[in-house]
N, C-alpha and C. Protein backbone atom coordinates (compact mmCIF):
# COMPACT_ATOMS: atom_id res chain seq x y z
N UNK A 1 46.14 -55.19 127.39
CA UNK A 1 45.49 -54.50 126.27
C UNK A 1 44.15 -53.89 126.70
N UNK A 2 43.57 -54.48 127.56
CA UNK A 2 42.15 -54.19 127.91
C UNK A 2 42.15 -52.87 128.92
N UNK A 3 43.17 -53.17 129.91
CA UNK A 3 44.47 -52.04 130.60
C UNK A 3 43.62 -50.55 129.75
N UNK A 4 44.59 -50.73 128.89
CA UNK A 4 44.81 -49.74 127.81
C UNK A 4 43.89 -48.92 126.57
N UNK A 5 42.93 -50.20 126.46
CA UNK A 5 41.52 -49.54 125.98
C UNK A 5 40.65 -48.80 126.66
N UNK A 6 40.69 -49.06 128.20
CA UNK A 6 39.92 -48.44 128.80
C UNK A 6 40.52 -47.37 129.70
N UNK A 7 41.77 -47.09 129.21
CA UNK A 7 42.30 -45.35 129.72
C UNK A 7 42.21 -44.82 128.37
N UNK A 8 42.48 -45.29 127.24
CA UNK A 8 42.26 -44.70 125.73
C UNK A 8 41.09 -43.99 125.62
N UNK A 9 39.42 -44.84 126.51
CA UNK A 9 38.53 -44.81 126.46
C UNK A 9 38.13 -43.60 127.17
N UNK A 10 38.75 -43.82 128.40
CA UNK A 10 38.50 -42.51 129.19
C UNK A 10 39.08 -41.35 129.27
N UNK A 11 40.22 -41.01 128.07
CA UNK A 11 41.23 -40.11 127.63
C UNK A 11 39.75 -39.48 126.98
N UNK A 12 39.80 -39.99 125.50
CA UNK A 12 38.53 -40.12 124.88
C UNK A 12 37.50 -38.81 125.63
N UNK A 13 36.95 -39.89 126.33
CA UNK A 13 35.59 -38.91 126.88
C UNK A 13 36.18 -37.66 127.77
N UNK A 14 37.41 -37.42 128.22
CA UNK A 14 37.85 -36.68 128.95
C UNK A 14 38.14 -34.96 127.49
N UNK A 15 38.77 -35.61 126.53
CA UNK A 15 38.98 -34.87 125.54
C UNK A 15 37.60 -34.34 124.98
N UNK A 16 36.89 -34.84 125.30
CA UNK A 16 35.07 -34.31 124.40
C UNK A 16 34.78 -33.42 125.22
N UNK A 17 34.96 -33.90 126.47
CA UNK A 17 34.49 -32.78 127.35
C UNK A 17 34.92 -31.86 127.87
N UNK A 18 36.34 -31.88 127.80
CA UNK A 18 37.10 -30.26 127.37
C UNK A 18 36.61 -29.73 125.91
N UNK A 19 36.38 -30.29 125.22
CA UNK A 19 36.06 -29.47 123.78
C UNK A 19 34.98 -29.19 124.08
N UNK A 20 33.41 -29.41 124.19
CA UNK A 20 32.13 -29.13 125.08
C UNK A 20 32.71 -27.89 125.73
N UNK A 21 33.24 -27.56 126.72
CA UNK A 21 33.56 -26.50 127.62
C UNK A 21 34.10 -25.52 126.72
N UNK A 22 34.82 -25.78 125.81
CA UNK A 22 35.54 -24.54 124.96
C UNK A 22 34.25 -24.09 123.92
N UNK A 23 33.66 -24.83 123.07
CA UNK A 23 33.01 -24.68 121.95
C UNK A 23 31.55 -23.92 123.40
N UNK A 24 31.16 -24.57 123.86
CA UNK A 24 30.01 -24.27 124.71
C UNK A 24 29.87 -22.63 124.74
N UNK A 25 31.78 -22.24 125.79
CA UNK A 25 31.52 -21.04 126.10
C UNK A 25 31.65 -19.92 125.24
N UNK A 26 32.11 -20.35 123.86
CA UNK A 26 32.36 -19.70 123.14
C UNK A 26 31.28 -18.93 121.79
N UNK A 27 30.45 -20.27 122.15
CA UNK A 27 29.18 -20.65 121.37
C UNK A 27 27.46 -20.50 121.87
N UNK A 28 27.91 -20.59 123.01
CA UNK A 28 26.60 -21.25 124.03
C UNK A 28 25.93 -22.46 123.83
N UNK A 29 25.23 -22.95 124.49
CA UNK A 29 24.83 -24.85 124.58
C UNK A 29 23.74 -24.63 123.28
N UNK A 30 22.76 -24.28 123.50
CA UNK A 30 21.89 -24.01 122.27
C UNK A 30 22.83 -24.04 120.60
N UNK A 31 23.10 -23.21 120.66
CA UNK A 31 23.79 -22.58 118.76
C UNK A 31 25.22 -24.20 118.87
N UNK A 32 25.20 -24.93 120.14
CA UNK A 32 26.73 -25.71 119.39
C UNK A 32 25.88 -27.24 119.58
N UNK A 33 26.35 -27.44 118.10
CA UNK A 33 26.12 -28.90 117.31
C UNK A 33 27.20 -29.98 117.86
N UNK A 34 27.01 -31.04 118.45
CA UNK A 34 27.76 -32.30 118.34
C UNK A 34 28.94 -32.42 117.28
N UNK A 35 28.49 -31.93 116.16
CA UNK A 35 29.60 -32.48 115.02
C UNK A 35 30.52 -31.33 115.55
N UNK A 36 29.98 -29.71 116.02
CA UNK A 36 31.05 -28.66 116.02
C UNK A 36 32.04 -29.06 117.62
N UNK A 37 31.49 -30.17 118.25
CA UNK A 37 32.05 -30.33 119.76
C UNK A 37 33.25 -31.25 118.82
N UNK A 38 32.58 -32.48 117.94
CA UNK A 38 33.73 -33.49 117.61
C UNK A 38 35.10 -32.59 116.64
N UNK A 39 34.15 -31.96 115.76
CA UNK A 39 35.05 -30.97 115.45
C UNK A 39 36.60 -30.41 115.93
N UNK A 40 36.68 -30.29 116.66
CA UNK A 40 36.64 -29.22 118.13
C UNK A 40 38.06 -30.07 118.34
N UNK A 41 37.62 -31.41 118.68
CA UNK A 41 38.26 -32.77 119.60
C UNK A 41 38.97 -33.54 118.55
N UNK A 42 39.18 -33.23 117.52
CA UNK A 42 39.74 -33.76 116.31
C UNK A 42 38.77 -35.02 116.23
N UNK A 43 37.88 -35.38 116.40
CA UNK A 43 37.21 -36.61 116.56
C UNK A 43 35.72 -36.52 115.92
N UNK A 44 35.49 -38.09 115.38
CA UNK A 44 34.22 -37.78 115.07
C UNK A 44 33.19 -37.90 115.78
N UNK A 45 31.74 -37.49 114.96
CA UNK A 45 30.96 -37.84 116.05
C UNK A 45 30.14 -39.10 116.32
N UNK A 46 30.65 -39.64 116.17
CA UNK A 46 30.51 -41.20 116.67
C UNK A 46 31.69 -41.55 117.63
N UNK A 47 32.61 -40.57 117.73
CA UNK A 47 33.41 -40.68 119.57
C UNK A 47 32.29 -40.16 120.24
N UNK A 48 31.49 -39.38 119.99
CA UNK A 48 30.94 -38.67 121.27
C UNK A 48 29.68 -39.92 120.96
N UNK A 49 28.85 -40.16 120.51
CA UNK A 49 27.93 -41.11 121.08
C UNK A 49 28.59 -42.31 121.36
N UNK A 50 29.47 -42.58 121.23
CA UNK A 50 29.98 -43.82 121.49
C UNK A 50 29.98 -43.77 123.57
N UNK A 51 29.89 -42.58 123.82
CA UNK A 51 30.31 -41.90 125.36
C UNK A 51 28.89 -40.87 125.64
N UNK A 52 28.36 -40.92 125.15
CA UNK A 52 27.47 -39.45 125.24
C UNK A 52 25.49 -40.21 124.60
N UNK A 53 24.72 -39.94 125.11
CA UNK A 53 23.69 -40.29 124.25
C UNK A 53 23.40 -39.35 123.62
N UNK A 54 23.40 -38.02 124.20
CA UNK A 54 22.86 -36.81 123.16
C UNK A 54 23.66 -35.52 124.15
N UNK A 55 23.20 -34.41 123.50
CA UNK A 55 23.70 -33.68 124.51
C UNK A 55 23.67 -33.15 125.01
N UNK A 56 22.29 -33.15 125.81
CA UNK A 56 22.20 -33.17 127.32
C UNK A 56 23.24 -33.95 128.03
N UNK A 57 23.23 -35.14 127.65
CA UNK A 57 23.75 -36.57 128.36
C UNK A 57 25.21 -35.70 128.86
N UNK A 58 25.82 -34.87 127.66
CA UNK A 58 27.10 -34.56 127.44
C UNK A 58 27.28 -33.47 128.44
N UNK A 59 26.38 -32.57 128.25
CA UNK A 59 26.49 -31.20 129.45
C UNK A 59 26.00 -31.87 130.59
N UNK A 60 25.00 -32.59 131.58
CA UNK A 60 25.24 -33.48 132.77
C UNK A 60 26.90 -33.76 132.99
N UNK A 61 27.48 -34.59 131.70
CA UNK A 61 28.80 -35.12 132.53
C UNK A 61 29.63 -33.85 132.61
N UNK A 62 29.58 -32.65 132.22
CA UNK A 62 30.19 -31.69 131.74
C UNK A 62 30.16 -31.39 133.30
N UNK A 63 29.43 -30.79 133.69
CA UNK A 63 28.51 -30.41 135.18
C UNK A 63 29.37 -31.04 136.00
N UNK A 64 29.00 -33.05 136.40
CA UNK A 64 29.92 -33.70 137.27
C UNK A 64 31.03 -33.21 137.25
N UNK A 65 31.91 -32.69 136.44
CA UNK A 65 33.30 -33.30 136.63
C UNK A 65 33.45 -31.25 137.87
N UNK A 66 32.74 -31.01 138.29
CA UNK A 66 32.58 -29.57 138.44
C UNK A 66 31.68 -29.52 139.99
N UNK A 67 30.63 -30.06 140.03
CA UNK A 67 29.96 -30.59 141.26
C UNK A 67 30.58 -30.56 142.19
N UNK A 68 30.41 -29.51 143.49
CA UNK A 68 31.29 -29.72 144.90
C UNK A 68 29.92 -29.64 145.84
N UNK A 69 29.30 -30.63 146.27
CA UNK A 69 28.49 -31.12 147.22
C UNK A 69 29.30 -30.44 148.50
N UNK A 70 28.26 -29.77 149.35
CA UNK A 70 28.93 -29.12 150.51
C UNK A 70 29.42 -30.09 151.36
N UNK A 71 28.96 -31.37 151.26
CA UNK A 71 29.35 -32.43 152.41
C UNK A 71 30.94 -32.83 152.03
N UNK A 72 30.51 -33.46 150.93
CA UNK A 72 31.66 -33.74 150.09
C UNK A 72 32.88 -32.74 150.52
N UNK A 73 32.72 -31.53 150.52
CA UNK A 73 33.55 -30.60 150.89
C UNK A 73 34.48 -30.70 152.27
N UNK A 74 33.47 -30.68 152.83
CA UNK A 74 33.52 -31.29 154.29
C UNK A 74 34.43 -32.54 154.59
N UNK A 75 33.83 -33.05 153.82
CA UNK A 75 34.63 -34.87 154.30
C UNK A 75 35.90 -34.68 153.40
N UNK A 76 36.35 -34.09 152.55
CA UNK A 76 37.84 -33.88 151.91
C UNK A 76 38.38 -32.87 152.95
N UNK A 77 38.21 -32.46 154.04
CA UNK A 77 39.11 -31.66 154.99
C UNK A 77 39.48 -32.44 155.91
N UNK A 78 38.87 -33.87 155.99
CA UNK A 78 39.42 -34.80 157.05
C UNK A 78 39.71 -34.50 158.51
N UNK A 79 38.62 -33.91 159.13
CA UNK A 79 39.29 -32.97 160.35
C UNK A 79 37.83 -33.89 161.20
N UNK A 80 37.86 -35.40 161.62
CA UNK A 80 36.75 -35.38 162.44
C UNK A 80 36.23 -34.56 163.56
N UNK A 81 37.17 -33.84 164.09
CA UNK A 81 37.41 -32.87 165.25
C UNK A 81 35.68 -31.83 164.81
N UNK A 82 35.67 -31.92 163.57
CA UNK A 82 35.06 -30.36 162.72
C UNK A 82 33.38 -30.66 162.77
N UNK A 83 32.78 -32.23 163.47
CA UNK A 83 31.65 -32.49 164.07
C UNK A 83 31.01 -31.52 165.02
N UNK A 84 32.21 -31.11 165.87
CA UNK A 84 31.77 -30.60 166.89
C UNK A 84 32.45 -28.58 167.18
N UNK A 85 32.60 -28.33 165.78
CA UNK A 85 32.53 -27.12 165.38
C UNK A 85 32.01 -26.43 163.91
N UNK A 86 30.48 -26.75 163.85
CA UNK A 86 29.93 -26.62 162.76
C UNK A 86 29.74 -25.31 162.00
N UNK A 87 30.09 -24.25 163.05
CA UNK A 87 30.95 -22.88 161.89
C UNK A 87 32.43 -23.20 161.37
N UNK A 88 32.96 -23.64 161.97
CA UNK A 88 34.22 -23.78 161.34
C UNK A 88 34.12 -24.66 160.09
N UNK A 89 33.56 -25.52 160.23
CA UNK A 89 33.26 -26.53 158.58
C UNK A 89 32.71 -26.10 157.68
N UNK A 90 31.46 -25.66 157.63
CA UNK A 90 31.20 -24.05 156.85
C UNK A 90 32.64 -23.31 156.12
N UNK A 91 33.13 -22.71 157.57
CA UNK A 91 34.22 -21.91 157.01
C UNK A 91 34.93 -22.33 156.21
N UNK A 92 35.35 -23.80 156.22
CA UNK A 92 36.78 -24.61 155.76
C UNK A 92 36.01 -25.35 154.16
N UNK A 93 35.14 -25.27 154.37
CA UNK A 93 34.32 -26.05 153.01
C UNK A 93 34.33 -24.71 151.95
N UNK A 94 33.72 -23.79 152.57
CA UNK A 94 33.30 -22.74 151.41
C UNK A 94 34.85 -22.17 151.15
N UNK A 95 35.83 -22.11 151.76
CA UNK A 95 36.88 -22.02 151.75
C UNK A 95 37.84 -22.53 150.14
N UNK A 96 37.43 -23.74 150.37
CA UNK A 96 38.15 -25.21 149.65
C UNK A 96 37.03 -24.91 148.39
N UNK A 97 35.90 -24.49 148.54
CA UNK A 97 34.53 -23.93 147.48
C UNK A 97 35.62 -23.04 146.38
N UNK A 98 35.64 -21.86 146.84
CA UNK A 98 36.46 -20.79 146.91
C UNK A 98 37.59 -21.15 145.65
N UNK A 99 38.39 -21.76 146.57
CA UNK A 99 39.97 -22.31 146.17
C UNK A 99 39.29 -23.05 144.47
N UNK A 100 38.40 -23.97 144.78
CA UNK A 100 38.22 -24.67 143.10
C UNK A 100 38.09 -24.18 142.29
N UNK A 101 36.77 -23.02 142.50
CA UNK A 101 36.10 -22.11 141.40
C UNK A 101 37.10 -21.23 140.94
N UNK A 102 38.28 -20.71 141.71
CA UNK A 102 39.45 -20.06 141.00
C UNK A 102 40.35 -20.84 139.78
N UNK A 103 39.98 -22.37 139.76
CA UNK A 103 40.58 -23.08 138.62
C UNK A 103 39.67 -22.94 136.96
N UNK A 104 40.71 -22.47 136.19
CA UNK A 104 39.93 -22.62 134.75
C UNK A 104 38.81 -23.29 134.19
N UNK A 105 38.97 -24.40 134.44
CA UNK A 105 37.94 -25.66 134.18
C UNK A 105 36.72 -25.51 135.20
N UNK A 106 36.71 -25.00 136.48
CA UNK A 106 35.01 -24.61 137.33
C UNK A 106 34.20 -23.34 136.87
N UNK A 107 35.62 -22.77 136.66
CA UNK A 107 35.03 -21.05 136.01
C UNK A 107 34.25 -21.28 134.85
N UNK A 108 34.61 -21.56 134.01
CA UNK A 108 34.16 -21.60 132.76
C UNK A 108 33.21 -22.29 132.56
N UNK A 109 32.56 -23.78 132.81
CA UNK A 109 31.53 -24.71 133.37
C UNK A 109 30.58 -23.95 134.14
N UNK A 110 30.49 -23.02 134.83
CA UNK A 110 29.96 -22.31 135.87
C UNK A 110 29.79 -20.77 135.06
N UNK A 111 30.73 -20.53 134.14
CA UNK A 111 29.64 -19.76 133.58
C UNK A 111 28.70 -19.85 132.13
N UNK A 112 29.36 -21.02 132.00
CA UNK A 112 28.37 -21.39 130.65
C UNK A 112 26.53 -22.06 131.53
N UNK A 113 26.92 -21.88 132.73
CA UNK A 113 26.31 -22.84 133.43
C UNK A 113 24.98 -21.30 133.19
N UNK A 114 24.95 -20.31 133.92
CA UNK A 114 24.83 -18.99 134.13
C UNK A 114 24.71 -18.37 133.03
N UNK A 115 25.47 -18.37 132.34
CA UNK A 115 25.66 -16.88 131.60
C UNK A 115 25.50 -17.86 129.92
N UNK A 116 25.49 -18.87 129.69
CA UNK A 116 25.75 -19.36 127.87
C UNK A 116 24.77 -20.49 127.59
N UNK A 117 23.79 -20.25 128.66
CA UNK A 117 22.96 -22.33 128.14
C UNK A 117 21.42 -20.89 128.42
N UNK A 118 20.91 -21.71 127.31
CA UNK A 118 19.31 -21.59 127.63
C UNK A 118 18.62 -22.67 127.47
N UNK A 119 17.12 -23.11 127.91
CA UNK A 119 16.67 -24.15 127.87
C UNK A 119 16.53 -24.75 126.44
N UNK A 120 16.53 -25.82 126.48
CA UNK A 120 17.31 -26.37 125.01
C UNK A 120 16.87 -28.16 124.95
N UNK A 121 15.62 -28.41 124.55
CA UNK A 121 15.41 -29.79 124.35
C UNK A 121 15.70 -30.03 125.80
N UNK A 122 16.36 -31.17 126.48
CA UNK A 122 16.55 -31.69 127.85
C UNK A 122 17.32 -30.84 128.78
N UNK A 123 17.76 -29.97 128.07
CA UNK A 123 18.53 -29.28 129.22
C UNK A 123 18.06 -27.90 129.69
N UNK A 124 17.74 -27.81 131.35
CA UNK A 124 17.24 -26.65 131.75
C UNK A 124 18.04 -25.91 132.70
N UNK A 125 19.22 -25.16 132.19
CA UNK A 125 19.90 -24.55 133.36
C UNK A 125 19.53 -23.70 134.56
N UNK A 126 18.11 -23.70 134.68
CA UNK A 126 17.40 -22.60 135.99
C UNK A 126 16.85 -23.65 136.67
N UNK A 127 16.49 -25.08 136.63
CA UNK A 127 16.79 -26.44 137.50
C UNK A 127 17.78 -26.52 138.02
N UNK A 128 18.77 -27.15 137.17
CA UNK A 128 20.45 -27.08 137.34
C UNK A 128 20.63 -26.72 138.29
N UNK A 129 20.58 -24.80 138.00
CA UNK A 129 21.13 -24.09 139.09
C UNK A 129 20.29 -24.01 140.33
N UNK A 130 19.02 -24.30 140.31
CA UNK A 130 17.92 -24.47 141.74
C UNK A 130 18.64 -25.38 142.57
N UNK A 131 18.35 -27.04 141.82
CA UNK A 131 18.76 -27.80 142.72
C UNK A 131 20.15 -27.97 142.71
N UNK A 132 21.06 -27.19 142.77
CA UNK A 132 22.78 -26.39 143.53
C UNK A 132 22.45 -25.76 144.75
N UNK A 133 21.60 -24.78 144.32
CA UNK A 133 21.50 -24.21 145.23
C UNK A 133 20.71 -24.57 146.76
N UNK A 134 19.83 -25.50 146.36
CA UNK A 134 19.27 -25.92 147.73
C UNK A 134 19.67 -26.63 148.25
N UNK A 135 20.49 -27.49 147.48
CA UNK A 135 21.37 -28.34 148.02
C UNK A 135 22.28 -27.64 149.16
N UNK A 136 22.94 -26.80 148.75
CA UNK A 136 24.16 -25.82 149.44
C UNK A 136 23.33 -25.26 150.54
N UNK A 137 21.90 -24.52 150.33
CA UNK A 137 21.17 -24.08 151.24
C UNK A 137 20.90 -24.95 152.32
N UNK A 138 20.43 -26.30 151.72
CA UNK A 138 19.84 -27.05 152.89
C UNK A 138 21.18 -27.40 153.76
N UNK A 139 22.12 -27.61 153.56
CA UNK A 139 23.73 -28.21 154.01
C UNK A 139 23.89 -26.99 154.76
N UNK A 140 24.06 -25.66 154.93
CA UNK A 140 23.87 -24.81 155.35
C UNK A 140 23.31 -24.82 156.65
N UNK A 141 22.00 -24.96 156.38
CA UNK A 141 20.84 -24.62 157.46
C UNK A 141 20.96 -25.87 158.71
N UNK A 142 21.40 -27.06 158.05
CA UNK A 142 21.94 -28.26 158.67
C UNK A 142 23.28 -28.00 159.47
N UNK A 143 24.08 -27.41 159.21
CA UNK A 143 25.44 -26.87 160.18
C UNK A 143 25.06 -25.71 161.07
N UNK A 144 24.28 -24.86 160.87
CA UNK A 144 23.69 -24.10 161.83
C UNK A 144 22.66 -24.43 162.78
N UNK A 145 21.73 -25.13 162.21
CA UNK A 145 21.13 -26.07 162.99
C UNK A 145 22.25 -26.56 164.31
N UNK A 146 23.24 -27.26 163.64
CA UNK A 146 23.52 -28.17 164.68
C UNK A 146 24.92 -26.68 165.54
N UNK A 147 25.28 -25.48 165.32
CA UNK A 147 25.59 -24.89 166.03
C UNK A 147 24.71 -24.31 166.84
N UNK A 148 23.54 -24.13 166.62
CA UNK A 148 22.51 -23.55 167.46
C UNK A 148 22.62 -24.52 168.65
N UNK A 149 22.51 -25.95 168.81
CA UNK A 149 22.38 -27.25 169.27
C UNK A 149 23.40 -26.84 170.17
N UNK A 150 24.47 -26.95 169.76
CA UNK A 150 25.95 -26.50 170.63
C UNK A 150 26.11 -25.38 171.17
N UNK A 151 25.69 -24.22 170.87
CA UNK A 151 25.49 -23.03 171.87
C UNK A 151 26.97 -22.19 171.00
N UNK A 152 27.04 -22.16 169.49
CA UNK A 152 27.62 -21.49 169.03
C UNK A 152 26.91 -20.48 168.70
N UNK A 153 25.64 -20.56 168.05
CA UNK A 153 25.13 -19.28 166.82
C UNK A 153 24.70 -18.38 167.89
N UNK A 154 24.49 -17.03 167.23
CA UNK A 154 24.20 -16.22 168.24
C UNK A 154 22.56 -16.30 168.55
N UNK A 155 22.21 -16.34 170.55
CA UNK A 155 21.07 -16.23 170.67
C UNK A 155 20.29 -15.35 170.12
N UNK A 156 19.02 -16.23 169.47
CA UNK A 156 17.86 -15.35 169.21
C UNK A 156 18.03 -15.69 167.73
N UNK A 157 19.23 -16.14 167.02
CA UNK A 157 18.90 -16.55 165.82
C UNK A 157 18.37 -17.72 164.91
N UNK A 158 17.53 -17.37 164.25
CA UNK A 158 16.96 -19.12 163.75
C UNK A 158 17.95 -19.48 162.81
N UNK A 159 18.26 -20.86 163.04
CA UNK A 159 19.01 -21.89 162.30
C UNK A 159 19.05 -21.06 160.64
N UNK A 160 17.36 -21.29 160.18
CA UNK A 160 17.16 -21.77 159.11
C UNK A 160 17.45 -19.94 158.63
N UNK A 161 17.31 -18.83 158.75
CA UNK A 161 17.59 -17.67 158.96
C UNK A 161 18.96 -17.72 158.29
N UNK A 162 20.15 -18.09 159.52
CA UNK A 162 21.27 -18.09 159.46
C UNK A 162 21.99 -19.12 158.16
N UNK A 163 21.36 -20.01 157.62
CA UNK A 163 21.55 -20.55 156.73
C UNK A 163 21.62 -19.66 155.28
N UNK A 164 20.35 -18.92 155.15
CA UNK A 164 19.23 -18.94 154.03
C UNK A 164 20.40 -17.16 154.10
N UNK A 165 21.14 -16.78 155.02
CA UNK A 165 21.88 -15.14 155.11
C UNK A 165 23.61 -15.74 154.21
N UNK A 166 24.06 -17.05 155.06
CA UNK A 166 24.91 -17.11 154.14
C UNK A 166 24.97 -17.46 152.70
N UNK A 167 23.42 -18.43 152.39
CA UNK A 167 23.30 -18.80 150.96
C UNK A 167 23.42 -17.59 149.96
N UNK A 168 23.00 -16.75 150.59
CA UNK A 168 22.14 -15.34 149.54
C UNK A 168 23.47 -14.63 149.34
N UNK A 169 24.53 -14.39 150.61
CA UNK A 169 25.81 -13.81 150.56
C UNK A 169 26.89 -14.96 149.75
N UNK A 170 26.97 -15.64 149.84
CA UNK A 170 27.54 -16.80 148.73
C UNK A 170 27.46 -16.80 147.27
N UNK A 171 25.75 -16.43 147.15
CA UNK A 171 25.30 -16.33 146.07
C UNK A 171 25.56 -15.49 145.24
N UNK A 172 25.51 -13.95 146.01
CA UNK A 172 25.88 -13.15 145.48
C UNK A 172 27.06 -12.36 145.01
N UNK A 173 28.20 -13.13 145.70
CA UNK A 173 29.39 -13.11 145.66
C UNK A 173 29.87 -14.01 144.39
N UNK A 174 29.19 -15.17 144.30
CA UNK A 174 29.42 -16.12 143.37
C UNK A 174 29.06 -14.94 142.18
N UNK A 175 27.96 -14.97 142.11
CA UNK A 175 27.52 -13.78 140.69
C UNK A 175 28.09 -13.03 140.31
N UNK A 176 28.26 -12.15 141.42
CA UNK A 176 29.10 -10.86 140.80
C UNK A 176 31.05 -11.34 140.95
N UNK A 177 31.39 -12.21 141.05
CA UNK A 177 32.93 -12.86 140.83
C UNK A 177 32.80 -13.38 139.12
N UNK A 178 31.54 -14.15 138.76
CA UNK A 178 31.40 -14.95 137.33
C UNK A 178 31.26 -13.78 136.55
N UNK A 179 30.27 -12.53 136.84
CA UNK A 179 30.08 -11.98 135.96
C UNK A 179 31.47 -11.02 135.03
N UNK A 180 32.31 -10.87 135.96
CA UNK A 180 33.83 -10.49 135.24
C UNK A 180 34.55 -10.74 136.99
N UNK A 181 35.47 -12.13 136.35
CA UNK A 181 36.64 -13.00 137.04
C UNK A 181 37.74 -12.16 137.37
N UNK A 182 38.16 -11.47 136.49
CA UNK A 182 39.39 -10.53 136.62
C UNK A 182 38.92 -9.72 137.97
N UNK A 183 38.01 -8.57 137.99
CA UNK A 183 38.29 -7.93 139.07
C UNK A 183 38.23 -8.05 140.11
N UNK A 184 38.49 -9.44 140.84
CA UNK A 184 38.73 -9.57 142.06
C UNK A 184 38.71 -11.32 141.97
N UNK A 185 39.74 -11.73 143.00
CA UNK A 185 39.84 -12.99 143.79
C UNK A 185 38.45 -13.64 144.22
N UNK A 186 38.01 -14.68 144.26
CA UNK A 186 36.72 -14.99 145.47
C UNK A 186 37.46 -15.84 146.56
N UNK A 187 38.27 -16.25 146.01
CA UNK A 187 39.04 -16.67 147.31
C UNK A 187 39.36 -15.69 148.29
N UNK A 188 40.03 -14.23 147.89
CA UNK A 188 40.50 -13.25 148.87
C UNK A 188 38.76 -12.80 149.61
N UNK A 189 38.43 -12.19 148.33
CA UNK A 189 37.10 -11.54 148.46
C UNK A 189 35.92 -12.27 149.76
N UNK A 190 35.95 -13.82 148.60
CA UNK A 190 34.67 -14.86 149.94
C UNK A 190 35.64 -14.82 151.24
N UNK A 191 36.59 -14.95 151.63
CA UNK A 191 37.42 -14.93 153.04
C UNK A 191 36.78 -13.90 153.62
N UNK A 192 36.89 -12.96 153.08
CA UNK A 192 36.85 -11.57 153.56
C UNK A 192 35.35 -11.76 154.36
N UNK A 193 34.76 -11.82 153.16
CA UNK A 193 32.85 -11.74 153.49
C UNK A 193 32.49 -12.84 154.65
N UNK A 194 32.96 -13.84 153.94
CA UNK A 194 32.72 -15.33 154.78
C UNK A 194 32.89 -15.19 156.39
N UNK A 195 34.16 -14.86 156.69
CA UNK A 195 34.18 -14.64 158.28
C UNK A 195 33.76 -13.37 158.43
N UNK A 196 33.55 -12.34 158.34
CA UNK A 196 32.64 -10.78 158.72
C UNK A 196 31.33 -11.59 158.92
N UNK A 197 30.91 -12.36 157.87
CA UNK A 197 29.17 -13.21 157.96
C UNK A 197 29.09 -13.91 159.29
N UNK A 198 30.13 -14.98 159.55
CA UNK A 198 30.53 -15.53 160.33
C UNK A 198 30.50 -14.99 161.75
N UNK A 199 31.10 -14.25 161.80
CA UNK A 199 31.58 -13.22 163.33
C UNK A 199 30.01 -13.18 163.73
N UNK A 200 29.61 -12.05 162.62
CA UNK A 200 28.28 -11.88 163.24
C UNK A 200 27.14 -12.25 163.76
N UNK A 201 27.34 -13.86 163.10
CA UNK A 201 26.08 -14.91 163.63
C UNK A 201 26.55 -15.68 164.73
N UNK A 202 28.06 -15.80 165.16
CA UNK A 202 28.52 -16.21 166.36
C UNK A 202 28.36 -15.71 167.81
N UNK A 203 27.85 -16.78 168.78
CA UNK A 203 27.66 -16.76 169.92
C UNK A 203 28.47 -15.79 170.42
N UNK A 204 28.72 -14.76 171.21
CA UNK A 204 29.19 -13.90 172.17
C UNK A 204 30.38 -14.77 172.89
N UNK A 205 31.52 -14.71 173.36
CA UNK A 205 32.51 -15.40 173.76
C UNK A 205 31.68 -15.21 175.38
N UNK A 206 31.71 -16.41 176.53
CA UNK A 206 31.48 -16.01 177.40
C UNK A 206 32.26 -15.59 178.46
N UNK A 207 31.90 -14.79 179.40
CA UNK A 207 33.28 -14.17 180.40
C UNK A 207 33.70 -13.05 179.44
């Protein structure tokens, strides 16, 4: 029984926070009320505090279930080999990046993230999106770093350079893909960009 209360439980909070994502993007975080999320979820709102303290609390978990840490990325390709080719992990992470954000549930989280929240009591989406981004930046500058180390990146380039060229090309690819999804893939599109970026910061083949 206890089994069973606590997948009920986590059905529960799983269902709030698909309704959050629908009402959010439809609404934006500001203009949508708790009662219009329970609403939403056939549920009242005493399901959502029962799971939620307020809702901030609610857009944080909204966020997690969406969160792809570049390492994280990394370590789900299972390739220990990929230590000792730190463009290629790059490649294979932003790759697998790529592949998620094409699912319904990242898109939409990502652009309420962007495009539907303004600062609002606890929640500040231009934080949010900072510390994403430096995160990804610093993870970045850390794999180039360590290709510089190995005698991959091309001489004469700084690590932190080569980092801070793919963040901005990532970035901007990310933007203009959220700002209208339909006209183009980022999976096809980031491939495309990703290795052209790639090529160019790579060491010269020798011989």
């Amino acid at each position: 029984m206890a089994r069973r209360t606590k997948a009920e439980a986590a059905a529960t909070r799983e269902a709030l926070l698909d309704a959050a994502e629908e009402v959010f993007l439809e609404k934006g975080v500001a203009r949508t009320s708790l009662e219009q999320i329970a609403r939403h979820a056939d549920m009242t709102r005493g399901a959502i505090y029962w799971h939620f303290k307020n809702k901030a609390d609610l857009f944080q978990a909204m966020l997690q279930r969406v969160r792809m840490p570049f390492q994280e990325l990394v370590e789900e390709i299972g390739d220990p080999g990929l230590a000792g080719r730190p463009l290629e992990a790059i490649r294979l992470a932003c790759l697998k990046g790529f592949e998620r954000l094409e699912q319904p549930r990242y898109r939409r989280v990502h652009a309420i993230l962007i495009h539907h929240c303004e600062v609002f009591g606890d929640i500040d989406p231009l934080t949010m999106q900072n510390e994403m981004a430096e995160e990804a930046c610093g993870a970045l500058i850390d794999y180039c770093g360590c290709a510089a180390r190995l005698g991959h990146l091309r001489p004469g380039l700084d690590p932190g350079v080569a980092g801070e060229l793919l963040q901005a090309m990532l970035g901007g690819l990310f933007h203009d893909w959220l700002r209208n999804h339909e006209r183009f893939s980022i999976l096809e599109r980031g491939t495309l960009l990703l290795d052209a970026q790639l090529e160019l910061m790579r060491a010269p083949a020798s011989g």
